[in-house]
N, C-alpha and C. Protein backbone atom coordinates (compact mmCIF):
# COMPACT_ATOMS: atom_id res chain seq x y z
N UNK A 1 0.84 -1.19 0.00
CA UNK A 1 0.00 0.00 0.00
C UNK A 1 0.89 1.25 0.00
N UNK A 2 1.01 2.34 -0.95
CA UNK A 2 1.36 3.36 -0.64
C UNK A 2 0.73 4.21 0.42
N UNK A 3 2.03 4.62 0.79
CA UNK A 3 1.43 6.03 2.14
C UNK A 3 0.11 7.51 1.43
N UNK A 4 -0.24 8.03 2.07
CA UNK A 4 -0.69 9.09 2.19
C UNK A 4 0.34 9.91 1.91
N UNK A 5 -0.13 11.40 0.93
CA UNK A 5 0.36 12.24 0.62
C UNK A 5 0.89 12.77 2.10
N UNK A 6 2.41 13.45 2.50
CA UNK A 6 2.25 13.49 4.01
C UNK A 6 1.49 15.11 4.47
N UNK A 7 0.95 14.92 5.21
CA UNK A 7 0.36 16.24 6.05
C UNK A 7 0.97 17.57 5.89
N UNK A 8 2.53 17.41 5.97
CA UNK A 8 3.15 18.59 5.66
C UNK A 8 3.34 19.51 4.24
N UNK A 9 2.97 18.31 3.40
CA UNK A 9 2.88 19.14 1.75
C UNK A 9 1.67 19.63 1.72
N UNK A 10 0.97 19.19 2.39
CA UNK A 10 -0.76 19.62 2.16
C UNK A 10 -1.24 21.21 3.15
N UNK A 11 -0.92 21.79 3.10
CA UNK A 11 -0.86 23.05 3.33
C UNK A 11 -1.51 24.42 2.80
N UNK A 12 -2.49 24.06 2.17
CA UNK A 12 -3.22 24.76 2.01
C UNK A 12 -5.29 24.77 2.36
N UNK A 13 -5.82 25.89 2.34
CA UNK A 13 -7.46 25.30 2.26
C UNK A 13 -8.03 26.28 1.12
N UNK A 14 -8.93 26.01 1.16
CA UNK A 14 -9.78 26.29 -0.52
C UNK A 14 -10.92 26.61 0.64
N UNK A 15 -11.70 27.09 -0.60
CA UNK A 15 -13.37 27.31 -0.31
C UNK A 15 -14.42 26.82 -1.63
N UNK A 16 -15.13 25.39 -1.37
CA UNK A 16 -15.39 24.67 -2.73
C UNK A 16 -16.78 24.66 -2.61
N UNK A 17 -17.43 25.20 -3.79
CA UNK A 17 -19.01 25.59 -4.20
C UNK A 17 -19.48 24.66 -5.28
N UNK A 18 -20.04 23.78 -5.00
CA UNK A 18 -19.92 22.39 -6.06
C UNK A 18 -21.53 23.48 -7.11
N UNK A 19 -21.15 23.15 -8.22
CA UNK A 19 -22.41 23.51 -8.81
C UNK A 19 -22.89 22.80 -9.08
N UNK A 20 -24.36 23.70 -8.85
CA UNK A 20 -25.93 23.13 -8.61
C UNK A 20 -26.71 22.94 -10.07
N UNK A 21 -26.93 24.01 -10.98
CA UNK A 21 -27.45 24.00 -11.92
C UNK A 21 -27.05 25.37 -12.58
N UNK A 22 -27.71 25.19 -13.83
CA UNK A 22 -27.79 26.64 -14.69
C UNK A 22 -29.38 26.66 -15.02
N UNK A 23 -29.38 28.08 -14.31
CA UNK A 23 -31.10 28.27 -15.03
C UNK A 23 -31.00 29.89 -15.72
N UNK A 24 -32.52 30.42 -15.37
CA UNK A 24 -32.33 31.52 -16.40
C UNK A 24 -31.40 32.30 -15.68
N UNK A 25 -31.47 32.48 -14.66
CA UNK A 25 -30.59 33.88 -13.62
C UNK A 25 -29.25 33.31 -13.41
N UNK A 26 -28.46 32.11 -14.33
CA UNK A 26 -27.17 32.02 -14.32
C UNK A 26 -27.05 30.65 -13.64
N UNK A 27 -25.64 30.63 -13.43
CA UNK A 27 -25.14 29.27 -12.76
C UNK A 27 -25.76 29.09 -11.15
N UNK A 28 -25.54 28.12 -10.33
CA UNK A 28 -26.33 28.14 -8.77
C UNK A 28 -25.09 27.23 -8.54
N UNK A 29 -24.79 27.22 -7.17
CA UNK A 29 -24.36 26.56 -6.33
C UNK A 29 -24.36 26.41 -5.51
N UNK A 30 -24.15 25.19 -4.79
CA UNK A 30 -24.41 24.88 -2.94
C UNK A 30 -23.53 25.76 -2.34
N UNK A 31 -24.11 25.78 -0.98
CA UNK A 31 -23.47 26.58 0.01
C UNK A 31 -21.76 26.25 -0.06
N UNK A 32 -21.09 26.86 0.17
CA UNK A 32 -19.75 27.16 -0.01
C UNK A 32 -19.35 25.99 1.43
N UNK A 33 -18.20 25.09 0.95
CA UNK A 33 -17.49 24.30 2.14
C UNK A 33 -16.27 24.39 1.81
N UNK A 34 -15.48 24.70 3.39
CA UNK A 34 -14.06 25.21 3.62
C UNK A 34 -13.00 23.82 3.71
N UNK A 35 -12.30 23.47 2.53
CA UNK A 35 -11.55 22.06 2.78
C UNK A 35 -9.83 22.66 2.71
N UNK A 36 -9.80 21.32 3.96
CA UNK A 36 -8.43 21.37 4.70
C UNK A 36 -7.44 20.86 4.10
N UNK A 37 -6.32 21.09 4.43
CA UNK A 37 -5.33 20.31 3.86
C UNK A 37 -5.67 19.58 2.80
N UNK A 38 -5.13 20.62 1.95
CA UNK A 38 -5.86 20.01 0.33
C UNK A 38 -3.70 21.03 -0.12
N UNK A 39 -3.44 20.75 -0.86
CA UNK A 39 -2.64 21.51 -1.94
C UNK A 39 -3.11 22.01 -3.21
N UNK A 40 -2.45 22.95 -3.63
CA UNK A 40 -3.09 23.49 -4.54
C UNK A 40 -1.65 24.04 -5.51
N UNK A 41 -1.42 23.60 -6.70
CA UNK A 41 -0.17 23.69 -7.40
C UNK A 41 -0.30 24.28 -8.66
N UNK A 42 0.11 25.97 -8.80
CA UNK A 42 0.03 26.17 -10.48
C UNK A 42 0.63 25.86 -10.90
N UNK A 43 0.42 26.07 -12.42
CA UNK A 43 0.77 25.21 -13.70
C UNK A 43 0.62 25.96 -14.64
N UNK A 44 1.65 26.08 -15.77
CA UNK A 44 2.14 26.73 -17.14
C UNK A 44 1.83 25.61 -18.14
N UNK A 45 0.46 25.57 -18.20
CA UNK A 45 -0.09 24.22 -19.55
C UNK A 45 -0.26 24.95 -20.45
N UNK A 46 0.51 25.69 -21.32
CA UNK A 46 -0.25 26.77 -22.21
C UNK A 46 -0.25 25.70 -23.83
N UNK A 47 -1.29 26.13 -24.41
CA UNK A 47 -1.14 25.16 -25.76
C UNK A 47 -1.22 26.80 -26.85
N UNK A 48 0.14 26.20 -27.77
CA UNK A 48 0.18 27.61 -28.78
C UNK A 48 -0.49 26.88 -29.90
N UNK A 49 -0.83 27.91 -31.22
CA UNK A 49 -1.40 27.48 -32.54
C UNK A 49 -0.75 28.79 -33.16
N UNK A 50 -0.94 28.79 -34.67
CA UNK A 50 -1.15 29.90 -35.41
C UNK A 50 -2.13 31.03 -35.43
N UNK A 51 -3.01 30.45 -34.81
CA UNK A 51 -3.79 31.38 -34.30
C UNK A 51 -3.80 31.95 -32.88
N UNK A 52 -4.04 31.07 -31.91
CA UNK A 52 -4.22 31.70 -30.58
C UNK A 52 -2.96 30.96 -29.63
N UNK A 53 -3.35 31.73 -28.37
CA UNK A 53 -2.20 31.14 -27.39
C UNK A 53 -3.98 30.91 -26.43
N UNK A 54 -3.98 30.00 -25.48
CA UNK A 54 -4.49 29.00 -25.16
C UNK A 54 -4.36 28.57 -23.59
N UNK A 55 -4.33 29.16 -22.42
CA UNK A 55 -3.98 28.27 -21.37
C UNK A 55 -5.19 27.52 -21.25
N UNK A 56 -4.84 26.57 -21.07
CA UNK A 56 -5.50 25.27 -20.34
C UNK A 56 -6.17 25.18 -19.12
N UNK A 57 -4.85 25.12 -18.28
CA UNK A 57 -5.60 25.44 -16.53
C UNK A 57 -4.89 26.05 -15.96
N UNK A 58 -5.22 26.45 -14.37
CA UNK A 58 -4.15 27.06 -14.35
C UNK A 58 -3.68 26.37 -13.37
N UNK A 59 -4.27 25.92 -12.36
CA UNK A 59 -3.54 25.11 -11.15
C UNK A 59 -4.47 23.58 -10.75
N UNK A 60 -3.61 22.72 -9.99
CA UNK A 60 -4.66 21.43 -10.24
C UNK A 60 -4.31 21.55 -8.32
N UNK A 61 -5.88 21.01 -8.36
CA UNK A 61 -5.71 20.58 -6.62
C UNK A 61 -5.39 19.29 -6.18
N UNK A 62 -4.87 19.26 -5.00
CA UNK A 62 -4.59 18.02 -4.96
C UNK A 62 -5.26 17.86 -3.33
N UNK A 63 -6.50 16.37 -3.57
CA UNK A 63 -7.33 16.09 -2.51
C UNK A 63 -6.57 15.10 -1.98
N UNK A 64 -6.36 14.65 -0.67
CA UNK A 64 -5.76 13.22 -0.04
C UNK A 64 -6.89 12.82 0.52
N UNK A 65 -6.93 11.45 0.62
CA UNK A 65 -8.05 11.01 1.10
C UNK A 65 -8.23 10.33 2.33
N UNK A 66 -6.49 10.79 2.86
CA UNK A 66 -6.72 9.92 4.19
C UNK A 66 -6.87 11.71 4.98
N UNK A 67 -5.64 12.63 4.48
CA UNK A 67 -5.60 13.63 5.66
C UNK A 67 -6.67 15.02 4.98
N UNK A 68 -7.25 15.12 4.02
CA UNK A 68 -7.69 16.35 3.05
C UNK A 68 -9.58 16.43 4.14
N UNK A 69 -9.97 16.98 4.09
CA UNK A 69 -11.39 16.85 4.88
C UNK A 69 -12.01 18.19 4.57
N UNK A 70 -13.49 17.88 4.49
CA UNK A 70 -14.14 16.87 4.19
C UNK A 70 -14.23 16.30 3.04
N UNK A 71 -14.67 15.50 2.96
CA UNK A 71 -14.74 14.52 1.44
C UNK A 71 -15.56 14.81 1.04
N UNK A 72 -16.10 15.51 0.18
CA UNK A 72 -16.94 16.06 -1.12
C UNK A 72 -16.74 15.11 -2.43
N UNK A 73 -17.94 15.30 -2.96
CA UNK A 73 -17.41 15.00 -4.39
C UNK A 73 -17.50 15.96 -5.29
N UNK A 74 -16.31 15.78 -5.97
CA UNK A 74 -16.15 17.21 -6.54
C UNK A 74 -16.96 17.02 -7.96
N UNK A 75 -17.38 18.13 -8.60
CA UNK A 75 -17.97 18.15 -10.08
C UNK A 75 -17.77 18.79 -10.43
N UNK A 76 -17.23 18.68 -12.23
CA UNK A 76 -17.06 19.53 -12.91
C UNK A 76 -17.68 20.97 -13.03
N UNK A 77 -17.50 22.15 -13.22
CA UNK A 77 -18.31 23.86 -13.52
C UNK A 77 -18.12 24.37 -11.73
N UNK A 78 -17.75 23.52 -10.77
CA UNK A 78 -18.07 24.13 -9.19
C UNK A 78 -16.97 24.91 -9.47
N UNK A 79 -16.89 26.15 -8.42
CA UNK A 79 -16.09 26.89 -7.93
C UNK A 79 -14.86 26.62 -6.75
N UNK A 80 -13.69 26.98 -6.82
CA UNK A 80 -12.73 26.50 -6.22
C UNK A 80 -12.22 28.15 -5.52
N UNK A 81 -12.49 28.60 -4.48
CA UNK A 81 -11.55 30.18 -4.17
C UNK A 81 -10.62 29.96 -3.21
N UNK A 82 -8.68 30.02 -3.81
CA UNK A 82 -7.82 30.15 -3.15
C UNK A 82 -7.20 31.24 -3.36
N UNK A 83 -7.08 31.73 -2.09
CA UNK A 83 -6.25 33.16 -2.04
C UNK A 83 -7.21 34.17 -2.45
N UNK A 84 -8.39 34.24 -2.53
CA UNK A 84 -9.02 34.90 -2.96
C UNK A 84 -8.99 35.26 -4.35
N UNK A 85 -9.02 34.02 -5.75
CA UNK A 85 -8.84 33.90 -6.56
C UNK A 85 -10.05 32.49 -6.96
N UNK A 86 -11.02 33.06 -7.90
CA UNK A 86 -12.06 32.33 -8.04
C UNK A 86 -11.44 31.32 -9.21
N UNK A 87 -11.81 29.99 -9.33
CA UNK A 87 -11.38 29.30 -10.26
C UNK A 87 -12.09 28.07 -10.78
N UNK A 88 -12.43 27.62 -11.71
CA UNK A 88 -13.74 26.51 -12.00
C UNK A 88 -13.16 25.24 -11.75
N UNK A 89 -14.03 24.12 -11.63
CA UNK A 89 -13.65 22.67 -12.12
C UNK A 89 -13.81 22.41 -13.63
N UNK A 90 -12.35 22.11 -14.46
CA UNK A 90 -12.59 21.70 -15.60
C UNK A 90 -13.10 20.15 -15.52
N UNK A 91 -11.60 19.25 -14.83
CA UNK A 91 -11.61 17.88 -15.07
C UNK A 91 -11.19 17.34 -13.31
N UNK A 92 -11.74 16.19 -13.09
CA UNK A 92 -11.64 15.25 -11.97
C UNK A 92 -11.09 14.01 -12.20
N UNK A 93 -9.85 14.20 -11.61
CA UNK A 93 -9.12 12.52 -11.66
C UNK A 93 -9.17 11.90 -10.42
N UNK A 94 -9.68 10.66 -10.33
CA UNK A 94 -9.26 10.21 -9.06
C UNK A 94 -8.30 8.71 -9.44
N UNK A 95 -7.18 9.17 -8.71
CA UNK A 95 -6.12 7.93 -8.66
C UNK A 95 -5.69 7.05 -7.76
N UNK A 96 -5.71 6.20 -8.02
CA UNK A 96 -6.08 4.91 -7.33
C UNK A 96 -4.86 4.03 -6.61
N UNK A 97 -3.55 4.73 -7.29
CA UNK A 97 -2.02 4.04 -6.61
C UNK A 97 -1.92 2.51 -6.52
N UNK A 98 -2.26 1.61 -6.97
CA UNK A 98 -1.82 0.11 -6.77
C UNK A 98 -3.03 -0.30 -5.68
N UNK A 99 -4.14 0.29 -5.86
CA UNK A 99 -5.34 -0.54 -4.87
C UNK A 99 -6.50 0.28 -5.30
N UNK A 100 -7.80 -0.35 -4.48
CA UNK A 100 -9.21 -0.58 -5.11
C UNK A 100 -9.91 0.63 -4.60
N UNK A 101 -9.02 1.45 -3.58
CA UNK A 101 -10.05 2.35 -2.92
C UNK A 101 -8.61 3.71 -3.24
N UNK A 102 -9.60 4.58 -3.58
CA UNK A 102 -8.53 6.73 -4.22
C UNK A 102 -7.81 6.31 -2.96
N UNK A 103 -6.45 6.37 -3.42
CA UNK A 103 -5.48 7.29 -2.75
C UNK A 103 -5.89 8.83 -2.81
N UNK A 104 -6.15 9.55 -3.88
CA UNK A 104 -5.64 11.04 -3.55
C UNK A 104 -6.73 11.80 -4.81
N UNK A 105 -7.09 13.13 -5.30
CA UNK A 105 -8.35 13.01 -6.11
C UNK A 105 -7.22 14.22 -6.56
N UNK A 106 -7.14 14.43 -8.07
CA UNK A 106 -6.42 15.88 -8.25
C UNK A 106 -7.79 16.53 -9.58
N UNK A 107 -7.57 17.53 -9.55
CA UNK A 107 -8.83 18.65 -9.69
C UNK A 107 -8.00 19.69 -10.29
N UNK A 108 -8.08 19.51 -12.08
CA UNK A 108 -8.13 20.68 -13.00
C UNK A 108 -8.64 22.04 -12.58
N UNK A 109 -7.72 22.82 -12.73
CA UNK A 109 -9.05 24.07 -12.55
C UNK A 109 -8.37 25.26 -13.74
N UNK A 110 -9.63 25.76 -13.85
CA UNK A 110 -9.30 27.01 -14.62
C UNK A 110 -9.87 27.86 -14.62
């Protein structure tokens, strides 16, 4: 079994607004929950073309699933605010490390 991401890299908290729906008056989301020891790592994914320049995302979170709390499930369009910097869910990976139950969940954002 691999270990847990350790406690000490995980050093940061977020404020995560899973979204609810889109109706006419815009996007909705649940009440806002404050998660702990989560990391949060930017990233220079930029994709160039002849036409445009392109970032991708900008930082991916990283959930642990033994020390990160609470356990949400995250969904794509929710809101992520670190540092006071609003940021969406593009994509949700959850990875699994050599067994049947997430090691650790990392979370596209842009």
């Amino acid at each position: 079994m691999i270990k847990p991401i350790p406690l000490s890299l995980l050093i940061h908290k977020v404020i995560y607004e899973e979204y609810a729906e889109r109706s006419g008056w815009g996007e909705t989301y649940l009440p806002p929950v404050t998660l702990e020891n989560v990391l949060v790592q930017p990233v220079s994914n930029i994709n160039r073309s002849n036409t445009a320049e392109e970032k991708r995302y900008k930082a991916i979170l990283f959930f642990d699933m033994t020390h990160s709390k609470p356990l949400v499930k995250f969904k794509e369009r929710s809101k992520v605010t670190f540092e006071g910097e609003v940021m969406y869910v593009q994509k949700v990976n959850t990875l699994y490390a050599l067994s049947t139950t997430p090691h650790h969940i990392e979370v596209e954002l842009v």
